[in-house]
N, C-alpha and C. Protein backbone atom coordinates (compact mmCIF):
# COMPACT_ATOMS: atom_id res chain seq x y z
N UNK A 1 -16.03 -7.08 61.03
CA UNK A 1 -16.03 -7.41 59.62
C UNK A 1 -16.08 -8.92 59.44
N UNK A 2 -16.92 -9.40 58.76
CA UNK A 2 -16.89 -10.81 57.80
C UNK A 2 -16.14 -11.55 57.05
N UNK A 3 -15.31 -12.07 57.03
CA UNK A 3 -13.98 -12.58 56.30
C UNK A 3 -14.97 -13.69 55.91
N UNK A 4 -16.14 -14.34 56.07
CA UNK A 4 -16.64 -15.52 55.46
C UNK A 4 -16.11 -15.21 54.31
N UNK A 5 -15.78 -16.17 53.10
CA UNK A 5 -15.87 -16.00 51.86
C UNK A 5 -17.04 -17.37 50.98
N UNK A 6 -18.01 -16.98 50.52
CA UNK A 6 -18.66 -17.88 49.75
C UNK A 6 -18.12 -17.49 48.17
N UNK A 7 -17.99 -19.59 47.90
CA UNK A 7 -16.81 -19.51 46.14
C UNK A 7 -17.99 -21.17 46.55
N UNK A 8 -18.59 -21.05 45.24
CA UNK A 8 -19.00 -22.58 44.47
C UNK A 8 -20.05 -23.09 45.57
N UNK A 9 -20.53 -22.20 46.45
CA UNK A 9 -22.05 -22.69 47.20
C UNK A 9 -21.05 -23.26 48.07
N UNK A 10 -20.07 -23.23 48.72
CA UNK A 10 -19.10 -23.67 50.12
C UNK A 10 -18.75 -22.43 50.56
N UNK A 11 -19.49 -22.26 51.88
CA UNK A 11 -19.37 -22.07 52.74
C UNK A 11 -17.81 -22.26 53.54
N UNK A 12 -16.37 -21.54 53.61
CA UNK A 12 -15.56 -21.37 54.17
C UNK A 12 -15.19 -20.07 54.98
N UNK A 13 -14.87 -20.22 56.21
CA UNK A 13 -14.27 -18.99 57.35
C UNK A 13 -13.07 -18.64 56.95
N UNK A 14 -12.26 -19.20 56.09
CA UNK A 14 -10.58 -18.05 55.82
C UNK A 14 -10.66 -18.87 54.04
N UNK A 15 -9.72 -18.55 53.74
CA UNK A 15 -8.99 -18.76 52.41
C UNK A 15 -10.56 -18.78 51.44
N UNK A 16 -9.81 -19.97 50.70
CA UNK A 16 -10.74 -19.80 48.94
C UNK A 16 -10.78 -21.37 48.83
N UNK A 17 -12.70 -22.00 49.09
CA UNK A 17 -12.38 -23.36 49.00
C UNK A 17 -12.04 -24.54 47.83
N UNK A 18 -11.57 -23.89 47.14
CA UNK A 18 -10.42 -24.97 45.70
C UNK A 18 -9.38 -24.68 45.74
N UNK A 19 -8.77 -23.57 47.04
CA UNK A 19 -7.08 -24.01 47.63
C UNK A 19 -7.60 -23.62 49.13
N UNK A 20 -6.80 -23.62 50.17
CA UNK A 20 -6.40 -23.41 51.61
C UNK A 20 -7.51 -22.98 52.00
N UNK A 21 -8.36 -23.56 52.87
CA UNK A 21 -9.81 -22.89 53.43
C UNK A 21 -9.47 -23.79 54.58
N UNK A 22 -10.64 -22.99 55.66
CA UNK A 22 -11.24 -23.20 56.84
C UNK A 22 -12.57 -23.61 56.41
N UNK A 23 -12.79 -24.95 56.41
CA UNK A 23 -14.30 -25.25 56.76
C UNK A 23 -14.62 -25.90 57.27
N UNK A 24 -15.59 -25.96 58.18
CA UNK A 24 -16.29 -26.18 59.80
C UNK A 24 -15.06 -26.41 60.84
N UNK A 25 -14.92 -27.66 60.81
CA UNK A 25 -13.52 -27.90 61.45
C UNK A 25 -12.14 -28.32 61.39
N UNK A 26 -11.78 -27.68 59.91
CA UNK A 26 -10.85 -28.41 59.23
C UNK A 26 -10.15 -27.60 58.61
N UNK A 27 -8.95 -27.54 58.23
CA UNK A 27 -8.09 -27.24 57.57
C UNK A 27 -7.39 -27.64 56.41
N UNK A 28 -7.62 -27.58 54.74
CA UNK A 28 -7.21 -28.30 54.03
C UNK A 28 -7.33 -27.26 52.58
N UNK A 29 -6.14 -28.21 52.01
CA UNK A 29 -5.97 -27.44 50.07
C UNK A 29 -7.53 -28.40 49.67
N UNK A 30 -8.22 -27.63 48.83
CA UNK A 30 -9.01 -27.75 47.96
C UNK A 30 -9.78 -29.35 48.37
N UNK A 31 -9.78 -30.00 47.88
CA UNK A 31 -10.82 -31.48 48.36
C UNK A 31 -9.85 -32.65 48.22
N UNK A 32 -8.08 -32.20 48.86
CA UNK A 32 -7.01 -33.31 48.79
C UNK A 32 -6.93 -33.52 50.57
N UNK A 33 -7.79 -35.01 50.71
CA UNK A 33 -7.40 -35.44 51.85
C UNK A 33 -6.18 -35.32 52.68
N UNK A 34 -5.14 -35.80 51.84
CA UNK A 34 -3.90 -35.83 52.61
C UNK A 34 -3.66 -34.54 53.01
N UNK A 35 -4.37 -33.14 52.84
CA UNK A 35 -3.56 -32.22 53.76
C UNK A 35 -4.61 -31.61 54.50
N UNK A 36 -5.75 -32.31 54.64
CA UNK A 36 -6.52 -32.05 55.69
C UNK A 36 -5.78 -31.97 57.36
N UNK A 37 -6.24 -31.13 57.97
CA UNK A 37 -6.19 -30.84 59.65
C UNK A 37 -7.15 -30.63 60.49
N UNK A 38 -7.70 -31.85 61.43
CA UNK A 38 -8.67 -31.77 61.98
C UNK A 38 -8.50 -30.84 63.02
N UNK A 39 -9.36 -29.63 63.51
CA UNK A 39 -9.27 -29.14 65.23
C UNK A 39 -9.94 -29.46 65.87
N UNK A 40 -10.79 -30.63 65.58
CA UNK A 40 -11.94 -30.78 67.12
C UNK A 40 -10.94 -31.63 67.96
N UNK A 41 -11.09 -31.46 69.47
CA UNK A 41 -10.35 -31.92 70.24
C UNK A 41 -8.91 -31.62 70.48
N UNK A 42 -8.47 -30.36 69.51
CA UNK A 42 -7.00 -30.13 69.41
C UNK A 42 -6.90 -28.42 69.42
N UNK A 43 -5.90 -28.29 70.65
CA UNK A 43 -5.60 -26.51 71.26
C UNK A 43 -5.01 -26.28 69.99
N UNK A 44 -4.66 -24.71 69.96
CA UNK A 44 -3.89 -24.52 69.00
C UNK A 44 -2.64 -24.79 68.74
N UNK A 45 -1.80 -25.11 69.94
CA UNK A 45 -0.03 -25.53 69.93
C UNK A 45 -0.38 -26.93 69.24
N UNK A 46 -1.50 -27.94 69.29
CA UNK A 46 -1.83 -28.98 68.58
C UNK A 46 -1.76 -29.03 67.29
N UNK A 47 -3.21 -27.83 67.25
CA UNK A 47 -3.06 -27.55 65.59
C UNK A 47 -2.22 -27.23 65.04
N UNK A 48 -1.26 -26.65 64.95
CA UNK A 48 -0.20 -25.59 64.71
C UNK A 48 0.95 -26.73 64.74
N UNK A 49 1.31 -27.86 65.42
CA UNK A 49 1.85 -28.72 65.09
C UNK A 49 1.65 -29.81 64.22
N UNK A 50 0.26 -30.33 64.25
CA UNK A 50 -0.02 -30.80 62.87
C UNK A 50 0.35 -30.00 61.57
N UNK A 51 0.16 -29.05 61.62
CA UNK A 51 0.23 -28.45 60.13
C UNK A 51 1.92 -28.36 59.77
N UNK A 52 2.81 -28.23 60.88
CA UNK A 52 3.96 -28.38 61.05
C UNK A 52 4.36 -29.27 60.18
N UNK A 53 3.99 -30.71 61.04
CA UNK A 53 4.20 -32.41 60.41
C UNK A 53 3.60 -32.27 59.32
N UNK A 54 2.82 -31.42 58.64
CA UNK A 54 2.77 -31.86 57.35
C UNK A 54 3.32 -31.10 55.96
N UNK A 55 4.70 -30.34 56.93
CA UNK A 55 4.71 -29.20 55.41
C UNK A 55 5.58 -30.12 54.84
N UNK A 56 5.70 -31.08 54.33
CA UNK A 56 6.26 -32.00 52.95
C UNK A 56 5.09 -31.85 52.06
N UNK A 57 4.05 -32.60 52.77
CA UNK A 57 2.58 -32.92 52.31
C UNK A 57 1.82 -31.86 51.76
N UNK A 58 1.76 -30.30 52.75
CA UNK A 58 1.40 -29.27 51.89
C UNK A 58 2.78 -28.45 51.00
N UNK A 59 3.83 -28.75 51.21
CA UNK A 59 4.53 -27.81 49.95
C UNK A 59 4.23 -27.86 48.60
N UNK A 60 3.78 -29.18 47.69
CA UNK A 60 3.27 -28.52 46.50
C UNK A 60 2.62 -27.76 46.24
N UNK A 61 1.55 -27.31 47.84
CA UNK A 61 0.36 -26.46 47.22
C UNK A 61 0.54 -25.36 48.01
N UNK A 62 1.58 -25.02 47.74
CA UNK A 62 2.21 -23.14 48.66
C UNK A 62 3.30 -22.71 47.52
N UNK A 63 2.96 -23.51 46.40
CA UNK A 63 4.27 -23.04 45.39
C UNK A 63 3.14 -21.76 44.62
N UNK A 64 1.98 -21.29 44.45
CA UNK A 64 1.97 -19.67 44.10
C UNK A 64 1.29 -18.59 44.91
N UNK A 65 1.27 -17.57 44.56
CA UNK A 65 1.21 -16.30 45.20
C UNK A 65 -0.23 -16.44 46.01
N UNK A 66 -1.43 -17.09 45.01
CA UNK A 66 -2.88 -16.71 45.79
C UNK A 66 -2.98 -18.32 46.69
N UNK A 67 -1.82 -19.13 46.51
CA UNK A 67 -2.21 -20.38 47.24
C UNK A 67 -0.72 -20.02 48.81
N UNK A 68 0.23 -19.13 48.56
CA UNK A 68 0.07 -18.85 50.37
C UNK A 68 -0.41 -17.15 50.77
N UNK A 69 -1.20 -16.90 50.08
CA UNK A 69 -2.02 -15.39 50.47
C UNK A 69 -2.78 -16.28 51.21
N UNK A 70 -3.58 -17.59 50.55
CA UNK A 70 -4.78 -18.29 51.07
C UNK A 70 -4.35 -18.85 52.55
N UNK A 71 -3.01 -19.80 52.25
CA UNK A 71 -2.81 -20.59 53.38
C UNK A 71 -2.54 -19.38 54.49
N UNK A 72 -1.78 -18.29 55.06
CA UNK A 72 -1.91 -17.73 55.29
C UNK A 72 -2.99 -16.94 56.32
N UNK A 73 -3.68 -16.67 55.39
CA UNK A 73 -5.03 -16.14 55.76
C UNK A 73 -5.56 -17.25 56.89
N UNK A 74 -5.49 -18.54 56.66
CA UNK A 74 -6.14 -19.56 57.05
C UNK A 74 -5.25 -19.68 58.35
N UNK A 75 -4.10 -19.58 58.67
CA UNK A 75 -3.30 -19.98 59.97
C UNK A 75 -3.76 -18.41 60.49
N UNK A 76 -3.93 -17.34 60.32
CA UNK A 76 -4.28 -16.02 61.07
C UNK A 76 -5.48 -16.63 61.77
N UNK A 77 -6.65 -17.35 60.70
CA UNK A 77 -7.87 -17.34 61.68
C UNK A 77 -8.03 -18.52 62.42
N UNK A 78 -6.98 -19.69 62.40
CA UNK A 78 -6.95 -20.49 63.24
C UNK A 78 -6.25 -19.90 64.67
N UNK A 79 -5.26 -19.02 64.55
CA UNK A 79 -4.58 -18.45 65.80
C UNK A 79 -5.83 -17.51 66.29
N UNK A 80 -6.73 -16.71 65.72
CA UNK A 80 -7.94 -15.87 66.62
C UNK A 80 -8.48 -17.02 67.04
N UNK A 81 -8.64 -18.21 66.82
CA UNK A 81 -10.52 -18.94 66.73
C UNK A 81 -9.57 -20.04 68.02
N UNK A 82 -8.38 -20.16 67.76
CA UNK A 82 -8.26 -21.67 68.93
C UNK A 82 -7.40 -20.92 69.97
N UNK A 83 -7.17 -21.54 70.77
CA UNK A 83 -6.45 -21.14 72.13
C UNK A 83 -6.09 -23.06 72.70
């Protein structure tokens, strides 16, 4: 099955891209730099620790229901896709 989701001609692999998406190699709420997470060059105990260090930075945007269904969704397909 396809979990792509196309929203606004973007192209994202998990969530919904105007909150918590996977796109190409990145991890981030909607088009707010500061909670971007790069994975090129980084295993998943990497990734998975960045996102760690930044839950100050993402807690405003996990305060409703479809923004941690999204985030969510988005750490499931980073744990299939990295090792």
């Amino acid at each position: 099955m396809d979990s792509t989701h196309i929203s606004n001609l973007t192209r994202v692999d998990a969530g919904k891209d105007s909150s918590w998406h996977i796109h190409k190699d990145h991890l981030k709420y909607g088009s707010i730099q500061k909670t971007r997470v790069d994975f090129s060059g980084r295993t998943l105990e990497k990734i998975m620790q960045k996102i760690a260090d930044n839950a100050f930075i993402n807690a405003p945007y996990l305060q409703s229901e479809d923004q941690n269904r999204y985030y969510q969704e988005c750490l499931r397909w980073i744990e299939e896709n990295y090792d």
